[in-house]
Protein backbone atom coordinates (compact mmCIF):
# COMPACT_ATOMS: atom_id res chain seq x y z
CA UNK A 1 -60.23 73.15 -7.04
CA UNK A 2 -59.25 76.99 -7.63
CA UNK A 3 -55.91 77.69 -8.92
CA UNK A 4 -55.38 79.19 -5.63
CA UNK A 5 -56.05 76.27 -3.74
CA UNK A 6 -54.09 74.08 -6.43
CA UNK A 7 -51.12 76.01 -5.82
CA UNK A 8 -51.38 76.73 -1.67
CA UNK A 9 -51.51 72.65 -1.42
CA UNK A 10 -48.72 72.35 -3.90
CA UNK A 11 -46.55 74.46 -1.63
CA UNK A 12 -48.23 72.87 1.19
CA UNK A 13 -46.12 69.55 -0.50
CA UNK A 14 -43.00 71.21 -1.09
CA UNK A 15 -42.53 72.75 2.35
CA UNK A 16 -43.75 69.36 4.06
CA UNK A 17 -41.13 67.39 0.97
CA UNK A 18 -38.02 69.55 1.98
CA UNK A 19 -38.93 69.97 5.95
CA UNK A 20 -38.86 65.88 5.68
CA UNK A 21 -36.05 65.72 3.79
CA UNK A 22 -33.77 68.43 6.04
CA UNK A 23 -34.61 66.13 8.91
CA UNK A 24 -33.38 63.25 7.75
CA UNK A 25 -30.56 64.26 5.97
CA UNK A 26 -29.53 67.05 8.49
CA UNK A 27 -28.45 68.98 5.16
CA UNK A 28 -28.94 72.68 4.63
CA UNK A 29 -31.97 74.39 2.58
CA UNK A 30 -30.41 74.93 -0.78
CA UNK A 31 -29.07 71.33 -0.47
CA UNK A 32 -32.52 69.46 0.19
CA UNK A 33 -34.12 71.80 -2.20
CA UNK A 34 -31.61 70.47 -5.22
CA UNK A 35 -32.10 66.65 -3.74
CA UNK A 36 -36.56 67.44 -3.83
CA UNK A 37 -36.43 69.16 -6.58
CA UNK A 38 -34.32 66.03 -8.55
CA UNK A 39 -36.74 63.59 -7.13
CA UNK A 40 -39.45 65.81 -8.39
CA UNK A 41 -38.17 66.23 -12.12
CA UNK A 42 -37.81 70.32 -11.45
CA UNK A 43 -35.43 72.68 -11.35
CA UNK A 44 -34.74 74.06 -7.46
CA UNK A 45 -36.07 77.63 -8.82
CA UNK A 46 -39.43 76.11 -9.35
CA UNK A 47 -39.54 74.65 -5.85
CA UNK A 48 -38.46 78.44 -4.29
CA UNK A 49 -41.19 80.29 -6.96
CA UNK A 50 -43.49 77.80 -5.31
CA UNK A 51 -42.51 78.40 -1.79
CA UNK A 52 -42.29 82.22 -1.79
CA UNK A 53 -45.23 82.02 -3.72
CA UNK A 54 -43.78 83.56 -6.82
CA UNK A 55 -46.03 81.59 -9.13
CA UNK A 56 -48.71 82.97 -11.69
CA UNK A 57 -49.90 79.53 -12.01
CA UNK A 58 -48.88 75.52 -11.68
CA UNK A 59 -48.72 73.48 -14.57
CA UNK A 60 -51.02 70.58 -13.90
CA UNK A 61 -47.64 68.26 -14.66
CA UNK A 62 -45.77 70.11 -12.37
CA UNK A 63 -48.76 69.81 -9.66
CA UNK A 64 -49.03 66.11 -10.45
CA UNK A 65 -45.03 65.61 -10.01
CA UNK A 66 -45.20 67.03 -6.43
CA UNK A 67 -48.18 65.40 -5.64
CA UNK A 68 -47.00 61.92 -6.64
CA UNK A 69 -43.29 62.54 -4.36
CA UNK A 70 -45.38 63.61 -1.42
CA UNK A 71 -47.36 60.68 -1.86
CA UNK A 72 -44.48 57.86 -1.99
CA UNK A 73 -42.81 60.23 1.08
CA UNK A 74 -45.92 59.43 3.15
CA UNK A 75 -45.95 55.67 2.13
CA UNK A 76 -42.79 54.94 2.67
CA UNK A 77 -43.14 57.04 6.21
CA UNK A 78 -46.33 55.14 6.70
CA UNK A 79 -44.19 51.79 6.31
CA UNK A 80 -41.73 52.64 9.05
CA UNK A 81 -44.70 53.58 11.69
CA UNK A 82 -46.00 50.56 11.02
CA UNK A 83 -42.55 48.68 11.82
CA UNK A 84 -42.56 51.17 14.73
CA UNK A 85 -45.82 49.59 15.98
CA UNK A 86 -45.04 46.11 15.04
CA UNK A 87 -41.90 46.40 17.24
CA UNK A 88 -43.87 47.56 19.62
CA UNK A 89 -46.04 44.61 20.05
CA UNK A 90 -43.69 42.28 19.69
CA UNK A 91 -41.10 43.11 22.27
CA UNK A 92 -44.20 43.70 24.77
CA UNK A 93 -45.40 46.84 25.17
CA UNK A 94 -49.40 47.16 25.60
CA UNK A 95 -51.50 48.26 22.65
CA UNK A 96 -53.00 50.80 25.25
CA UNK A 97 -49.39 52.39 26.27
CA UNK A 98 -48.80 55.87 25.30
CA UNK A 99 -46.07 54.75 22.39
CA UNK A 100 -48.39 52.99 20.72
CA UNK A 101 -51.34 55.10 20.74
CA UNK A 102 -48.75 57.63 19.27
CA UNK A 103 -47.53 55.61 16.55
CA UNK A 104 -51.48 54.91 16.21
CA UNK A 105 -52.65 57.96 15.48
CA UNK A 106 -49.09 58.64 13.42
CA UNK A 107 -50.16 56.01 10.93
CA UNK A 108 -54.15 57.05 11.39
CA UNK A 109 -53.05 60.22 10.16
CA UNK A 110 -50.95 59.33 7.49
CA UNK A 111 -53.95 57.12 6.11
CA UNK A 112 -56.08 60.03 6.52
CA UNK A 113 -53.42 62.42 4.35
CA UNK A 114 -52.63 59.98 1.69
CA UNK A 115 -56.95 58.97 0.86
């Protein structure tokens, strides 16, 4: 992978990390970028540089930090689908219903991101 490409998916992560995070905290940008950046192990200038794409370069730890929180943010939002679709089933609803084909392909694509 080109340093390029390392550091368009790392701020691929971060925007995806704090877009997550502002919806389910309902908490303004500098806010959720001090509470990702914490989880991360960064300071919140690290996660702008990244954003605005003021970066000559991410260190590989750095890259393997945001990597890792973007990971456990799609497991644990993998978990809750799957609840969602358990739910589902078990109060009645037909696996060929539109809600669960959504929450299908939600946790299809969440497998797909996190391989």
């Amino acid at each position: 992978m080109s340093a390029l490409a390392i550091e368009e998916k790392a701020r691929d992560w971060v925007v995806q990390l704090q877009d997550r995070e502002r919806r389910r905290s309902g908490r303004k940008k500098p806010e959720v970028r001090r509470v990702v950046a914490k989880e991360i192990g960064v300071v919140p200038g690290t996660l702008e540089n990244i954003e605005r794409r003021r970066r000559n370069g991410i260190s590989t730890t750095v890259f393997e930090r945001i990597r890792a929180a973007f990971l456990r943010e799609a497991a644990n939002e993998l978990k809750w689908w799957e609840n969602e679709r358990q739910i589902a089933l078990q109060i009645g609803l037909d696996a060929r219903c539109d809600e669960v084909r959504e929450v299908e392909a939600n946790i299809k694509a969440l497998q797909e991101v996190m391989k």
